[in-house]
Protein backbone atom coordinates (compact mmCIF):
# COMPACT_ATOMS: atom_id res chain seq x y z
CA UNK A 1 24.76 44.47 46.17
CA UNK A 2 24.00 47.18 43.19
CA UNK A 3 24.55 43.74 40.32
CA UNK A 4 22.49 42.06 42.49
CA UNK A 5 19.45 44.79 42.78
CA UNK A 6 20.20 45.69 38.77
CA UNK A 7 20.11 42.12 37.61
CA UNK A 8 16.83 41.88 40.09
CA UNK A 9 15.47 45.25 37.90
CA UNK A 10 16.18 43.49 34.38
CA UNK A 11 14.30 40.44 35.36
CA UNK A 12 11.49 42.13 36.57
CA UNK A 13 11.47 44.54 34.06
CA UNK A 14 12.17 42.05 31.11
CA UNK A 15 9.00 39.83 32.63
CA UNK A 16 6.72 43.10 32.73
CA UNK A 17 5.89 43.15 28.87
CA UNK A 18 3.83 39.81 29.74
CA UNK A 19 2.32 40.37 32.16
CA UNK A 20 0.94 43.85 30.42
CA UNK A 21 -0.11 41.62 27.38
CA UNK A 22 -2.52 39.55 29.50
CA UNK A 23 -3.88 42.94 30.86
CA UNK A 24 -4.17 44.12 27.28
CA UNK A 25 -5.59 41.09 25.99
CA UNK A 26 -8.60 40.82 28.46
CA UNK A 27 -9.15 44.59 28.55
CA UNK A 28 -7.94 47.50 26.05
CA UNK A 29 -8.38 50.27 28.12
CA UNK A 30 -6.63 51.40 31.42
CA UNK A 31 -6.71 51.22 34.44
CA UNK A 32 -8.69 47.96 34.97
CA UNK A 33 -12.99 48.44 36.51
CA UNK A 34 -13.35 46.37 39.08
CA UNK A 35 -17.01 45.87 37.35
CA UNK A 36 -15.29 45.38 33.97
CA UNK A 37 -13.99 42.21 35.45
CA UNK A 38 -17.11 41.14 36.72
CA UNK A 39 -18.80 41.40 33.58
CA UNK A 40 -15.56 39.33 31.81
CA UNK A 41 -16.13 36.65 34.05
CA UNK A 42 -20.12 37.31 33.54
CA UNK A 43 -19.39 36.59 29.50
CA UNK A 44 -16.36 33.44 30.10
CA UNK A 45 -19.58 31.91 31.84
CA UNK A 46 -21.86 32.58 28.81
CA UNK A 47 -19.05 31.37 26.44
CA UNK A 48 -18.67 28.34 29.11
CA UNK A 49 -22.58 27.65 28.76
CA UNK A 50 -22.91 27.73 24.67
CA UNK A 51 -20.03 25.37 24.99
CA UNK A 52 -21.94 22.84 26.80
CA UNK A 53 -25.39 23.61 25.37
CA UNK A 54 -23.40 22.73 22.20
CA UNK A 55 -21.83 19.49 22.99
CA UNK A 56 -25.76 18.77 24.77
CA UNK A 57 -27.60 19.84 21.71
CA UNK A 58 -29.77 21.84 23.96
CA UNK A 59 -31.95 24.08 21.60
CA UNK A 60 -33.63 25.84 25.13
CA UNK A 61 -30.45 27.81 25.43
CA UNK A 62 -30.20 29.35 21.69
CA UNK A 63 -33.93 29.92 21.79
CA UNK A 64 -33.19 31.91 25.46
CA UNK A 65 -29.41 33.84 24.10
CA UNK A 66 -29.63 34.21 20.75
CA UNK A 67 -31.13 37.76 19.36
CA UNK A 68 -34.08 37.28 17.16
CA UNK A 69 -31.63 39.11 14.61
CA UNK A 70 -28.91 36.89 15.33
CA UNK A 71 -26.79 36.34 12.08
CA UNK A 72 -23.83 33.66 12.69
CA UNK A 73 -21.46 32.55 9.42
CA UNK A 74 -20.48 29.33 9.47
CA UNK A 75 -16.33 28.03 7.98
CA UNK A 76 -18.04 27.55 4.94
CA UNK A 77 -19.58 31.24 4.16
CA UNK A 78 -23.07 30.05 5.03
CA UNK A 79 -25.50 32.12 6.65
CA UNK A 80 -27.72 31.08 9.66
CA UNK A 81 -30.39 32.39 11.73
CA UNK A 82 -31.72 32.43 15.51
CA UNK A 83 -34.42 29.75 13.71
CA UNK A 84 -31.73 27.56 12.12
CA UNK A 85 -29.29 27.43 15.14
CA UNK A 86 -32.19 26.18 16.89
CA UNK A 87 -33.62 23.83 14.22
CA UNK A 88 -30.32 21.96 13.93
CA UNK A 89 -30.03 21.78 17.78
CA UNK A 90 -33.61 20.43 17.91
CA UNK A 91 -32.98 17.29 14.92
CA UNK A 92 -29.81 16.36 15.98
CA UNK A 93 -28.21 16.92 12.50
CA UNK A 94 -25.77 19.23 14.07
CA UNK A 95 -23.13 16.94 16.92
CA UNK A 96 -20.63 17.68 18.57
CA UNK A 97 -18.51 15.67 20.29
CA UNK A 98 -15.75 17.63 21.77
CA UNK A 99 -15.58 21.29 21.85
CA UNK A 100 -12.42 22.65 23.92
CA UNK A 101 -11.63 26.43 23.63
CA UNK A 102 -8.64 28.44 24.12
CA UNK A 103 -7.05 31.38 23.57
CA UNK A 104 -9.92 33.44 24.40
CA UNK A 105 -10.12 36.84 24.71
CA UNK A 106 -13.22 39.52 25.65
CA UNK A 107 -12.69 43.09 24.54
CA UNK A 108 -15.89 45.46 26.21
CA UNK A 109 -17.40 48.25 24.64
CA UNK A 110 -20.20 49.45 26.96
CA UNK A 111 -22.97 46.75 26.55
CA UNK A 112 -21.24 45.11 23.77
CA UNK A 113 -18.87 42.00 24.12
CA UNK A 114 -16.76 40.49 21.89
CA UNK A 115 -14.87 37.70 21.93
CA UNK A 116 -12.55 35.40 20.34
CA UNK A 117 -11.21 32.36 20.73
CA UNK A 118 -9.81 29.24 19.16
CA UNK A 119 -11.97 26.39 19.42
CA UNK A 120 -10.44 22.47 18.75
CA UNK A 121 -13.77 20.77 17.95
CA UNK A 122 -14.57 17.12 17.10
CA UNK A 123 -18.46 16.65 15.46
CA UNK A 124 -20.47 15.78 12.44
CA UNK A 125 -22.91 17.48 10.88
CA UNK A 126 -25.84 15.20 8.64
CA UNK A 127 -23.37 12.73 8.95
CA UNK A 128 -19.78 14.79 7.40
CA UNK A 129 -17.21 14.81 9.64
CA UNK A 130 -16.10 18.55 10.35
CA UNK A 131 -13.50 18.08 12.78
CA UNK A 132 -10.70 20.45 13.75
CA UNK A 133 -9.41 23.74 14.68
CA UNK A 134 -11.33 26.99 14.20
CA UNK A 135 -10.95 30.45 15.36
CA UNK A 136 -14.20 32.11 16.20
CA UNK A 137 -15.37 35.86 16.86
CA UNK A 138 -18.75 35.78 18.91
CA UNK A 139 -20.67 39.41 20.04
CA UNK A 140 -23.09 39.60 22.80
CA UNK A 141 -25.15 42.32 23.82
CA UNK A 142 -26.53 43.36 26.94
CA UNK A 143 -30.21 43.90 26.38
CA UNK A 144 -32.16 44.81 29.38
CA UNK A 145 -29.95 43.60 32.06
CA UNK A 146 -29.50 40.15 29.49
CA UNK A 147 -26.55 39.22 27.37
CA UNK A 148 -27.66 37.92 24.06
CA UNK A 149 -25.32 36.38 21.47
CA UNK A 150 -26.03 39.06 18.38
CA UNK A 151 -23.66 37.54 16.08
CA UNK A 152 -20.75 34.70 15.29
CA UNK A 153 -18.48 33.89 12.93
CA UNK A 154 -16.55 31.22 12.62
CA UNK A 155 -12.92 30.26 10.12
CA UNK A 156 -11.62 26.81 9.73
CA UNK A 157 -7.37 27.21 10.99
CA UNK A 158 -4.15 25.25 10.29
């Protein structure tokens, strides 16, 4: 009966360092706000929605999320605005075709957000293929009982 309960401890024990990772990963701090999770959820929804106003080219949800400082650097170094995110949205030279995220995780800091993520896209921009994986960092900031995206980066992986 004691191998039995000890082998019972190890496996428990040995599975615990996982399970603590996902805590860490979602949330830094300790113990766990029941409101912190509502506002994770509140931002995997946001996340969730620039996804598919991305892959719908819909230039009504930048002009809405986006700060009017908003500053987002694209894989290649450039620089971009609230005005050009929702320029491209509006011509159509920005497409994307398939957008699926994973690995995401939100890290809160009062009314600040950020997250990362890795992102497998398929898409063409003015007519160059820029297909593949990325890792992205995106901050949002809750201004006035809104989150706005404030910032994003973006790096092109292996």
């Amino acid at each position: 009966m004691l191998n039995r309960r000890a082998a019972l401890l190890w496996v428990v024990l040995a599975a615990l360092p996982a399970f603590s990772a996902q805590h860490v990963a979602t949330r830094p701090r300790s113990p766990v706000d029941p409101s912190d999770q509502t506002t994770i959820r509140e931002i995997v929804d946001m996340e969730r929605q620039a996804r598919e106003a991305s892959l719908h080219r819909d230039p009504d949800f930048s002009q809405r999320t986006l700060a009017e400082d908003y500053v987002a650097i694209t894989p290649l170094g450039q620089v971009t605005t609230k005005q050009d995110t929702v320029s491209a949205r509006k011509s159509g030279q920005l497409r994307y075709d398939a957008i699926n995220v994973s690995d995401m995780v939100v890290r809160l800091y009062g009314d600040t957000a950020v997250v990362t993520a890795r992102a497998d896209v398929k898409g063409h921009q003015l007519g160059e293929d820029f297909s593949g994986p990325y890792r992205y960092t995106r901050i949002w900031v809750r201004r006035a009982g809104h989150w706005q995206a404030v910032s994003y980066q973006a790096t092109v992986t292996q």
